[in-house]
N, C-alpha and C. Protein backbone atom coordinates (compact mmCIF):
# COMPACT_ATOMS: atom_id res chain seq x y z
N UNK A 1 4.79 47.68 15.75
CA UNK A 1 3.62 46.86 15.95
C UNK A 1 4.06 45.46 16.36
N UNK A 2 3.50 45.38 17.31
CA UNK A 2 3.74 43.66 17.56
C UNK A 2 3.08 42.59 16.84
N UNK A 3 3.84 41.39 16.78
CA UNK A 3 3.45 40.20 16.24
C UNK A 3 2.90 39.08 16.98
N UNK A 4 2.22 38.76 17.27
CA UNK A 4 1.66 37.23 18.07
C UNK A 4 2.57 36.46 17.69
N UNK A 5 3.45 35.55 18.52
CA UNK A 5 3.57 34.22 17.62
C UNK A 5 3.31 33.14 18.26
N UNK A 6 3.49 31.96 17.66
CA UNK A 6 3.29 30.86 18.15
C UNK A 6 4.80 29.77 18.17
N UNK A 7 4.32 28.58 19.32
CA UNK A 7 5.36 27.82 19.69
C UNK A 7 4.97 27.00 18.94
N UNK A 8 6.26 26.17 18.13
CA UNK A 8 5.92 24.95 17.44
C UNK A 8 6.09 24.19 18.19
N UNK A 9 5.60 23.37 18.72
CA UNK A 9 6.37 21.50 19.33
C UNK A 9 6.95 20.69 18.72
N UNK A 10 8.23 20.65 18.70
CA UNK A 10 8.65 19.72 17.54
C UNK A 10 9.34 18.35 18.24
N UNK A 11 9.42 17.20 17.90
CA UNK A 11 10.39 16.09 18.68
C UNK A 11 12.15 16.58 18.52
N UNK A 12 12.42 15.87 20.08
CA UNK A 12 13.63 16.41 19.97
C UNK A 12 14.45 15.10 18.94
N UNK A 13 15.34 15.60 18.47
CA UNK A 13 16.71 14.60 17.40
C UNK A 13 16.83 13.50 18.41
N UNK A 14 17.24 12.58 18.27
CA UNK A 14 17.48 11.29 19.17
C UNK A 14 18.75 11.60 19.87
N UNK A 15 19.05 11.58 20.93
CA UNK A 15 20.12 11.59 21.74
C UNK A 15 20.23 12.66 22.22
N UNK A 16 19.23 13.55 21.81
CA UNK A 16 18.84 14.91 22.31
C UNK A 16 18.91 15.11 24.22
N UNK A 17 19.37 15.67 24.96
CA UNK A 17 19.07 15.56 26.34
C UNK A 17 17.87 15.79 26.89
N UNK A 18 17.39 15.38 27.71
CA UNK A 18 15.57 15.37 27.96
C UNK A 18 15.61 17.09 29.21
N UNK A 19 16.64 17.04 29.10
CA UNK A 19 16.60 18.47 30.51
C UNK A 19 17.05 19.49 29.81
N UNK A 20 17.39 19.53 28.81
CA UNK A 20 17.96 21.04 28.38
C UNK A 20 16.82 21.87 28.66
N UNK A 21 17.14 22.99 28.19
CA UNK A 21 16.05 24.19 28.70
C UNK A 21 15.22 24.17 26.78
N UNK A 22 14.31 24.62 27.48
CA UNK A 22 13.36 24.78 26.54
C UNK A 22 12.25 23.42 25.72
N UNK A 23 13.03 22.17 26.90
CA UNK A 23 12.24 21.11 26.22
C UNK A 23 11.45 20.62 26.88
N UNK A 24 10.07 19.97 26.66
CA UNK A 24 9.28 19.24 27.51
C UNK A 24 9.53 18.30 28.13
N UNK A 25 8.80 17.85 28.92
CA UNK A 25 9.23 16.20 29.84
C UNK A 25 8.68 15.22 28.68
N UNK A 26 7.88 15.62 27.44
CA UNK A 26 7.51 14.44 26.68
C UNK A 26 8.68 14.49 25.46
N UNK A 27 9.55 14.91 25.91
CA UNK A 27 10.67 15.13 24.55
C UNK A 27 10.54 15.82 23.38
N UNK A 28 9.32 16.91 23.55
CA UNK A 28 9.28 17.36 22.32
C UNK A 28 9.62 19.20 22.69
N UNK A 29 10.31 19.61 21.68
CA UNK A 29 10.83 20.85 22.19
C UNK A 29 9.78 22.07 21.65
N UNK A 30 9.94 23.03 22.02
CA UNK A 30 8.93 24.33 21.86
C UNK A 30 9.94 25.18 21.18
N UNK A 31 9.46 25.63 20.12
CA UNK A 31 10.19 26.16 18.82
C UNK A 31 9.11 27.60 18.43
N UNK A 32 10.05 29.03 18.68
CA UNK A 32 8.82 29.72 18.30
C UNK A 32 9.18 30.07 17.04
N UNK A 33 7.81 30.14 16.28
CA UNK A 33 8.32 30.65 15.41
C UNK A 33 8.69 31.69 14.50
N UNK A 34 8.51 32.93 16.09
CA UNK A 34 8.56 34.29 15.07
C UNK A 34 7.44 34.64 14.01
N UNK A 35 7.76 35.76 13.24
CA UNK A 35 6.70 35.94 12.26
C UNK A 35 6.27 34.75 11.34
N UNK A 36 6.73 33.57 11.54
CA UNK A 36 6.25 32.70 10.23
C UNK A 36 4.82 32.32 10.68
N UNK A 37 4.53 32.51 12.18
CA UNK A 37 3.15 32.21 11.77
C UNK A 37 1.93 32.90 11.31
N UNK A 38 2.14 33.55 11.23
CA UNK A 38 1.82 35.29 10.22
C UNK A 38 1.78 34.62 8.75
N UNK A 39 2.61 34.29 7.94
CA UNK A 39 2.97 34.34 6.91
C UNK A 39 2.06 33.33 6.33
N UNK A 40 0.95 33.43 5.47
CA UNK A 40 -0.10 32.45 5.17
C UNK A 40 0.84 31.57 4.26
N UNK A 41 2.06 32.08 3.38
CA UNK A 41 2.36 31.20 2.28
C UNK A 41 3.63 30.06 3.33
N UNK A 42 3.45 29.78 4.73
CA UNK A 42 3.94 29.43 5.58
C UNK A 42 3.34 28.00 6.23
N UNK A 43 1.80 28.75 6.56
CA UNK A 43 0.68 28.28 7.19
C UNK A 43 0.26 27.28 5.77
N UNK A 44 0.14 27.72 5.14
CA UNK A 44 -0.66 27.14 3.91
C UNK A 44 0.49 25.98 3.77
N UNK A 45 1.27 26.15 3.60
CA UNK A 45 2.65 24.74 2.75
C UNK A 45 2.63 23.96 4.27
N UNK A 46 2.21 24.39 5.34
CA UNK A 46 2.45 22.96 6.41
C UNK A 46 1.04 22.19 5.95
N UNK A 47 0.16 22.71 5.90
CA UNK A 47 -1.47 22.42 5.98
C UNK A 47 -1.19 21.39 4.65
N UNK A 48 -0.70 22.40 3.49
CA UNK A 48 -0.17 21.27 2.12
C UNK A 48 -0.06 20.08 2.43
N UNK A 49 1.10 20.15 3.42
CA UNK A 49 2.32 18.42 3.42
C UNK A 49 1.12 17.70 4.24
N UNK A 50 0.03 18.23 6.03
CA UNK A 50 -0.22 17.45 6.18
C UNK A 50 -1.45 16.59 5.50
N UNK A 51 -2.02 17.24 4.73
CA UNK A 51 -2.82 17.10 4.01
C UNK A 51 -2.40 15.85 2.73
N UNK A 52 -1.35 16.64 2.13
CA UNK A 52 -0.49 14.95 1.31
C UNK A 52 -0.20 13.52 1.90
N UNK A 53 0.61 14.27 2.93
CA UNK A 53 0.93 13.36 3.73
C UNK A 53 -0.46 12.14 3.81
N UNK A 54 -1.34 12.66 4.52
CA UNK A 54 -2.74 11.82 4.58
C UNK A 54 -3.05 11.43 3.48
N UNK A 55 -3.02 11.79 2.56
CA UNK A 55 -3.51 11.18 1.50
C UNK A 55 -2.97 10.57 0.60
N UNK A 56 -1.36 10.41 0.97
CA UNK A 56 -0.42 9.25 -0.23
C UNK A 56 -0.81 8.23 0.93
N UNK A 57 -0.97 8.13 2.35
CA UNK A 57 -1.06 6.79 2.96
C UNK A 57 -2.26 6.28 2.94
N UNK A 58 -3.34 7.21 2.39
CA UNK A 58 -4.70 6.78 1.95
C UNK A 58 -4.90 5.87 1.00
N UNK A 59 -4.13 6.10 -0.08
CA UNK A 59 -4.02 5.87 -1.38
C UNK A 59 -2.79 4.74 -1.84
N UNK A 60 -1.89 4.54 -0.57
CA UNK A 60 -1.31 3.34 -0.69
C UNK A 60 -1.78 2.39 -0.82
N UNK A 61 -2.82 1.57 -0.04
CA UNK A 61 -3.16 0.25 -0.04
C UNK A 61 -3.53 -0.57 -1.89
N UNK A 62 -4.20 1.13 -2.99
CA UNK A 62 -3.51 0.63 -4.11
C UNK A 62 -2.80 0.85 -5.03
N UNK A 63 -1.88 1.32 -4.34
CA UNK A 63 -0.63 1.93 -5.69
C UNK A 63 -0.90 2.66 -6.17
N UNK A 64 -1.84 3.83 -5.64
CA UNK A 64 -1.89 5.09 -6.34
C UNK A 64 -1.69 6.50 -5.93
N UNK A 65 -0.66 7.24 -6.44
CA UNK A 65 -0.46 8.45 -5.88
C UNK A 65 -1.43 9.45 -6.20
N UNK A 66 -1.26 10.64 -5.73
CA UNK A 66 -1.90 11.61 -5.95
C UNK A 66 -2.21 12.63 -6.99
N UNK A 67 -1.27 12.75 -7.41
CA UNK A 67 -1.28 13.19 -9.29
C UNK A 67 -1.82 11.86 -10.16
N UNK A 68 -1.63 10.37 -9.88
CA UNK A 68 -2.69 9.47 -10.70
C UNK A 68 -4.15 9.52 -10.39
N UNK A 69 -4.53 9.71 -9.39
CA UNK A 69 -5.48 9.97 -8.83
C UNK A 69 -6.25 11.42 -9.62
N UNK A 70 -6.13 12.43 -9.71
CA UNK A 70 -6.43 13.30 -10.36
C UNK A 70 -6.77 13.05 -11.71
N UNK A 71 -5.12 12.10 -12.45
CA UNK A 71 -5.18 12.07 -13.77
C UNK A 71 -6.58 10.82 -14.06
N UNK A 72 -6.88 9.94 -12.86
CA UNK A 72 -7.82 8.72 -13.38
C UNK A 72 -9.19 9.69 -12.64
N UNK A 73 -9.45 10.80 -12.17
CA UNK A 73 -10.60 11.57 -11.64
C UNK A 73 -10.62 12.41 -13.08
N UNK A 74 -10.16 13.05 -13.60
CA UNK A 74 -10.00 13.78 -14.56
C UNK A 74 -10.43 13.00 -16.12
N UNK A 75 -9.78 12.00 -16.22
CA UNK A 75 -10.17 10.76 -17.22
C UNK A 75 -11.11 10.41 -17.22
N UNK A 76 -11.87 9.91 -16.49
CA UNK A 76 -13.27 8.95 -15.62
C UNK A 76 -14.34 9.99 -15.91
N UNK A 77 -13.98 11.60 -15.76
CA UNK A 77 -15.22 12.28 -15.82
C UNK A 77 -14.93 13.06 -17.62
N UNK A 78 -13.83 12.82 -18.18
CA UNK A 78 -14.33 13.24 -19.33
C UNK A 78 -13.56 12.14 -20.40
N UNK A 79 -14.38 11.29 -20.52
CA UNK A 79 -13.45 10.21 -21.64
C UNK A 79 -13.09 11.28 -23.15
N UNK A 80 -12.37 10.66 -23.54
CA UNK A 80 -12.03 11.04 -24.86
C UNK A 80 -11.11 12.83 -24.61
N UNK A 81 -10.50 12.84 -23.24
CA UNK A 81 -9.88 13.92 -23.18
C UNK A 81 -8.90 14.01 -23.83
N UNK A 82 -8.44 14.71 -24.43
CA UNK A 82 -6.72 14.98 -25.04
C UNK A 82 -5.61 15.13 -23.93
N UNK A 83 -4.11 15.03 -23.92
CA UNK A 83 -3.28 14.83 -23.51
C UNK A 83 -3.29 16.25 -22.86
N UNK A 84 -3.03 17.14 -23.90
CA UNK A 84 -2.63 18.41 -23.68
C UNK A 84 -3.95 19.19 -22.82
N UNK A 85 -5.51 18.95 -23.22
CA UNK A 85 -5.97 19.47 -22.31
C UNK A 85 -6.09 18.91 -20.75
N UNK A 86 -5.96 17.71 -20.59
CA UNK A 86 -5.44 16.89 -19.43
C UNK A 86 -4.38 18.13 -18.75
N UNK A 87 -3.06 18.47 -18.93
CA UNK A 87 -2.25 18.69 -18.95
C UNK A 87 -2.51 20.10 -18.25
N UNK A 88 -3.17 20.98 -19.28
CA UNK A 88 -3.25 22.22 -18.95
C UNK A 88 -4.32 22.13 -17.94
N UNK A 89 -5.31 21.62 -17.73
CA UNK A 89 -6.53 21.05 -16.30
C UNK A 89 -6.28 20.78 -14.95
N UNK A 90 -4.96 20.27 -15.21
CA UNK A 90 -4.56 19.63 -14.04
C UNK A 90 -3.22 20.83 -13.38
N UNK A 91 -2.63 21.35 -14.52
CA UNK A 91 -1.53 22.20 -14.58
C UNK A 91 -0.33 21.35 -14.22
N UNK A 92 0.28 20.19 -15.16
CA UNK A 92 1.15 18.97 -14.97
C UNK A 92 1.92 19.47 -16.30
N UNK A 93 3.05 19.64 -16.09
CA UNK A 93 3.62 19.23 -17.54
C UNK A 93 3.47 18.74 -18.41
N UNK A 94 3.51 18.87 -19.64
CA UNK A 94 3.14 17.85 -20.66
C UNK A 94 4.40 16.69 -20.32
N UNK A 95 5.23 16.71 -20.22
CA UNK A 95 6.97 15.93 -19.95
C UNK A 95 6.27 14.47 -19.26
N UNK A 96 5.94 15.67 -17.86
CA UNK A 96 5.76 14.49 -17.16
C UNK A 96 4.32 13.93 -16.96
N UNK A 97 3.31 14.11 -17.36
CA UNK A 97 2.17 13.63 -17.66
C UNK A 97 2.52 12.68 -18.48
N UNK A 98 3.06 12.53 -19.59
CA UNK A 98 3.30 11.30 -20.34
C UNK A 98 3.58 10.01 -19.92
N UNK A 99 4.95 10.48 -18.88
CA UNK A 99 5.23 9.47 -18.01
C UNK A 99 4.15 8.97 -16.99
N UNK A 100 3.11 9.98 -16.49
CA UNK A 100 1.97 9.53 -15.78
C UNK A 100 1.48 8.31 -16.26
N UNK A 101 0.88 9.17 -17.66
CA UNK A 101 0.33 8.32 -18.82
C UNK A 101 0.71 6.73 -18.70
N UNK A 102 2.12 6.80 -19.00
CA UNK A 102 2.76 5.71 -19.49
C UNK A 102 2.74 4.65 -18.49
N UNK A 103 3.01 4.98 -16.78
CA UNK A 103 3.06 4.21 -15.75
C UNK A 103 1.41 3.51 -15.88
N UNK A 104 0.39 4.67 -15.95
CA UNK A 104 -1.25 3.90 -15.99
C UNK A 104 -1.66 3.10 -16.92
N UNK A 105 -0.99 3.13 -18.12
CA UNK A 105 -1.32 2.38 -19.28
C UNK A 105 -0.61 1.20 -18.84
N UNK A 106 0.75 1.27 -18.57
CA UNK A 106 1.42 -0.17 -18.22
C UNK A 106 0.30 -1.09 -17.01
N UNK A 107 0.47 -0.36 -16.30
CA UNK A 107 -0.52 -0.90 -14.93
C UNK A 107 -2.08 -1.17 -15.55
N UNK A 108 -2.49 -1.02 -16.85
CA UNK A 108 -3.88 -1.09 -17.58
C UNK A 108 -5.47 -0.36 -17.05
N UNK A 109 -5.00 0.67 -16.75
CA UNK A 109 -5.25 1.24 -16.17
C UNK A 109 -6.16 2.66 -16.71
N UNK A 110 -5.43 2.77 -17.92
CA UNK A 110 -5.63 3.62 -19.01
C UNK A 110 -5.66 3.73 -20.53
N UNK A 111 -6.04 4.24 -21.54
CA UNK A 111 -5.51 3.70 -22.91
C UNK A 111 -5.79 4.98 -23.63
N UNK A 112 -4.59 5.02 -24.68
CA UNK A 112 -4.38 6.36 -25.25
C UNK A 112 -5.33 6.20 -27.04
N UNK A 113 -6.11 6.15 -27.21
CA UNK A 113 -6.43 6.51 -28.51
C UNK A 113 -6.23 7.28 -29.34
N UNK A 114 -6.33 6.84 -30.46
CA UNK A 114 -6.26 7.94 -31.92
C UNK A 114 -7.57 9.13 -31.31
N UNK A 115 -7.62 10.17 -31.95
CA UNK A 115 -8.79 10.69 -31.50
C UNK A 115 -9.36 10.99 -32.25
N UNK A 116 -11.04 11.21 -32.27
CA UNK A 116 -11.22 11.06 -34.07
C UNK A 116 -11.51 12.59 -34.45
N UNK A 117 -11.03 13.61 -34.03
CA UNK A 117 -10.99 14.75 -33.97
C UNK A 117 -9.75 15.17 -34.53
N UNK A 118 -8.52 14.71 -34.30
CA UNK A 118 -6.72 15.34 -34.38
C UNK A 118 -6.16 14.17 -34.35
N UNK A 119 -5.78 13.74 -35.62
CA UNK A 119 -4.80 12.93 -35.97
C UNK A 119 -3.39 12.67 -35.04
N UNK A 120 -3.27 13.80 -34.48
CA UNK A 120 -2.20 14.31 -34.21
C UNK A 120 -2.42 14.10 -32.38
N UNK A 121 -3.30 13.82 -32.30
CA UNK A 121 -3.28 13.73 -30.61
C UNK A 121 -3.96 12.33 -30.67
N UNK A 122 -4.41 12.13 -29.21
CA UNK A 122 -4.72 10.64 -28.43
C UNK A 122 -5.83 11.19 -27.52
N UNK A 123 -6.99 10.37 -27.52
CA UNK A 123 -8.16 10.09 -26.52
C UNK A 123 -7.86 9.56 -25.65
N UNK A 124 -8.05 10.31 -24.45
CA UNK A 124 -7.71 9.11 -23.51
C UNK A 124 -8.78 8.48 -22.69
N UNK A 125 -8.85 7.06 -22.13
CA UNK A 125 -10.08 6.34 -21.48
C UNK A 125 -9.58 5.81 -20.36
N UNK A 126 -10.17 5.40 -19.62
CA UNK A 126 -10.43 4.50 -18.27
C UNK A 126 -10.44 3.04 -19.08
N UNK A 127 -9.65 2.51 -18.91
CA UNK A 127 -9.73 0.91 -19.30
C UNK A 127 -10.98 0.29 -18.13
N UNK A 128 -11.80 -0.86 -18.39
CA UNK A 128 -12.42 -1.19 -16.86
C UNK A 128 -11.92 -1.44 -15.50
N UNK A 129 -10.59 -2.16 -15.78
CA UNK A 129 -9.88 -2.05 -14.59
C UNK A 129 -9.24 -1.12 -14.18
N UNK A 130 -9.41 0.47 -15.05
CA UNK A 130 -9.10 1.77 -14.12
C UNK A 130 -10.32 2.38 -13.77
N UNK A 131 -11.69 1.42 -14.49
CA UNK A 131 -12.85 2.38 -13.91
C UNK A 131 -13.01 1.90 -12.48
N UNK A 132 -12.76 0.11 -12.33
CA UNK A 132 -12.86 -0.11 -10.94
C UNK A 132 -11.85 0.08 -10.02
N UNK A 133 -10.50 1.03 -10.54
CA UNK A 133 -9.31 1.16 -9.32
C UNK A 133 -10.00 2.58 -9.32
N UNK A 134 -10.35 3.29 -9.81
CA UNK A 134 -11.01 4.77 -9.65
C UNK A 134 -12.30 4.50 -8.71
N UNK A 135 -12.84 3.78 -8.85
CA UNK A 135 -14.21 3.37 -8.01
C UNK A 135 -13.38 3.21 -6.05
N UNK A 136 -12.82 2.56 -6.05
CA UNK A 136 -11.94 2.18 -4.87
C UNK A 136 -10.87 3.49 -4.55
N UNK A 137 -10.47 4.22 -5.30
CA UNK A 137 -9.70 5.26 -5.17
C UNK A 137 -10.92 6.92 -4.48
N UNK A 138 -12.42 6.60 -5.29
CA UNK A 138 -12.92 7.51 -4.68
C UNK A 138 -13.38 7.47 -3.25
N UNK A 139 -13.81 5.98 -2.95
CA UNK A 139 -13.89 5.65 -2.05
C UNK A 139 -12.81 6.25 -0.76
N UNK A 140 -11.63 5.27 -0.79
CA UNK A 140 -10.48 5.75 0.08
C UNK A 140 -10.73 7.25 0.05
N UNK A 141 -10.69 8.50 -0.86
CA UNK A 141 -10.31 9.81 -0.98
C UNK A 141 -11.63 10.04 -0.22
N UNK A 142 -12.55 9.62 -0.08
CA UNK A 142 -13.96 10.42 0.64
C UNK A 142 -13.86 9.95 2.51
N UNK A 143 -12.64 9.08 2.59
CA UNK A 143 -12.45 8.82 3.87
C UNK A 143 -11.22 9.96 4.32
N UNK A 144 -10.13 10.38 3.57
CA UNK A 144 -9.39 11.08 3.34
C UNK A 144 -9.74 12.34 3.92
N UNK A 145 -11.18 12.59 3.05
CA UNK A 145 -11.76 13.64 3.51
C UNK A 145 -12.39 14.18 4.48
N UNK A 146 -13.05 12.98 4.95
CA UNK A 146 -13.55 13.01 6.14
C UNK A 146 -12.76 13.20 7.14
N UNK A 147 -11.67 12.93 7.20
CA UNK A 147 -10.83 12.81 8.38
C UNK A 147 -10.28 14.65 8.25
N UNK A 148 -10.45 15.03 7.05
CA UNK A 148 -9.99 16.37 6.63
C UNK A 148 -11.07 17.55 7.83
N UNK A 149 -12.04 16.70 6.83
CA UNK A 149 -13.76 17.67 7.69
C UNK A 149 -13.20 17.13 9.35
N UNK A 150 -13.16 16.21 10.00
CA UNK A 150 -13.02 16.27 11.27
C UNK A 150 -11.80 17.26 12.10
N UNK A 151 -10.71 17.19 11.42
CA UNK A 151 -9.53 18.25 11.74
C UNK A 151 -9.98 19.50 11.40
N UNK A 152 -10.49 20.31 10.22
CA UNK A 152 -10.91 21.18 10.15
C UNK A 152 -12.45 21.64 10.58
N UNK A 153 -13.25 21.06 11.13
CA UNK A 153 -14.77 21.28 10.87
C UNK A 153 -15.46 21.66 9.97
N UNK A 154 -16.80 20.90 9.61
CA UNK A 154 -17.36 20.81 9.01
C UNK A 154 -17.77 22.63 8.04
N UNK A 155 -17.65 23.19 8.87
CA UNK A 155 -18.00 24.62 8.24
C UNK A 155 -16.63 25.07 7.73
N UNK A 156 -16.31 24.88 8.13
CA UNK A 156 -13.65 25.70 7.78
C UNK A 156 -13.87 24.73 6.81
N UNK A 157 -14.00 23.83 6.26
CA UNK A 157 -13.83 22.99 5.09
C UNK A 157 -14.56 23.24 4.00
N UNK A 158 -15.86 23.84 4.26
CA UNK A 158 -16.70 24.16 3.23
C UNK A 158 -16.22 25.83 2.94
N UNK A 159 -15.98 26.19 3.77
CA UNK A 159 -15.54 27.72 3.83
C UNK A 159 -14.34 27.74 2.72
N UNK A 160 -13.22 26.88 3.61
CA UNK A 160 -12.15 27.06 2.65
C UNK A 160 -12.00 26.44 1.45
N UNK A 161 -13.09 25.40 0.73
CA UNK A 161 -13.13 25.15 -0.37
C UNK A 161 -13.81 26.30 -1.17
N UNK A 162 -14.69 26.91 -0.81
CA UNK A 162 -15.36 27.94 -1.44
C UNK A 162 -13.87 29.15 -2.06
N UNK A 163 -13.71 29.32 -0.75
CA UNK A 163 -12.04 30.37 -1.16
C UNK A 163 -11.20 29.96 -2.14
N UNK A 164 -10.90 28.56 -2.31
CA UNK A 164 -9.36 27.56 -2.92
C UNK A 164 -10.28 27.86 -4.43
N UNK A 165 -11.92 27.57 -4.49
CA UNK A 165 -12.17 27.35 -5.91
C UNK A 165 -12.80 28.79 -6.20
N UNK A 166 -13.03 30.12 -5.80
CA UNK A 166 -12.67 31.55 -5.64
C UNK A 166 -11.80 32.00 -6.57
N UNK A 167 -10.13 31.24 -5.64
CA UNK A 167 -9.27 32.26 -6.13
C UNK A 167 -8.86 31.51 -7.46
N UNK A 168 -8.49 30.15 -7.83
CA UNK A 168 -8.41 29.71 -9.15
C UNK A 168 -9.45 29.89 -10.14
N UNK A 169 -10.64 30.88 -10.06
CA UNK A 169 -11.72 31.07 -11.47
C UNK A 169 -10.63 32.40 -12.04
């Protein structure tokens, strides 16, 4: 059975020759890629990066990455969450969630309470100045998105969110 595939375009390495065979006049070379474009767990991890990609430079202008972002979306909509259910919600390590923790609290951003439920654990809150970097963070992320809905169209975006929140129930 045959396979379709597709040509990647990729830029050529610097010092690359502009005439070799197989490269364009705009310097970018045609790369096929065989069955990988078949392979959804292929398709899916480029779509991943460009998708990150867009959205750590979204989220630069305030110092916030993308796992804080979650952890202050996640916080914001349920105050008084515990560490560990944070943790298991998000599916973050407990290890390194702490350190999350610890970077947002320094930055004031966040604050860990006693909880008045388990001695033994911490509430966690939105300090005001993480309710208003979350306010500015949803903002940026709904432009994020938009630019998402324009690359994908408006229907492939609603489609494939329906699928993404499908297969994680």
């Amino acid at each position: 059975m045959a396979v379709a595939s597709r040509k990647l375009t990729q830029t050529a390495p610097l010092g690359a020759s502009a005439g070799r065979s197989g490269q364009a006049r705009n310097g970018r070379t045609e790369i096929d890629l065989g069955v990988l474009d078949e392979h959804l767990g292929y398709l899916i991890r480029r779509f991943q990066v460009w998708v990150f990609q867009d959205f750590i430079r979204t989220l630069e202008s305030i110092d916030i990455r993308p796992a804080q972002y979650s952890v202050l979306v996640v916080i914001g909509a349920n105050p008084g969450l515990s560490q560990s259910d944070l943790a298991d919600t998000l599916g973050i390590e407990r290890a390194r969630l702490v350190r999350l923790l610890d970077r947002l609290e320094k930055r004031g951003l966040t604050r860990r309470l006693p909880s008045p439920r388990d001695r033994r654990s911490h509430a966690l809150q939105l300090t005001p100045e993480g309710q208003k970097t979350l306010k500015r963070a949803k903002t940026l992320a709904a432009t994020h998105e938009a630019r998402l809905a324009e690359k994908l169209g408006a229907e492939s975006r609603k489609a494939m969110l329906g699928f993404l929140r499908e297969f994680w129930r």
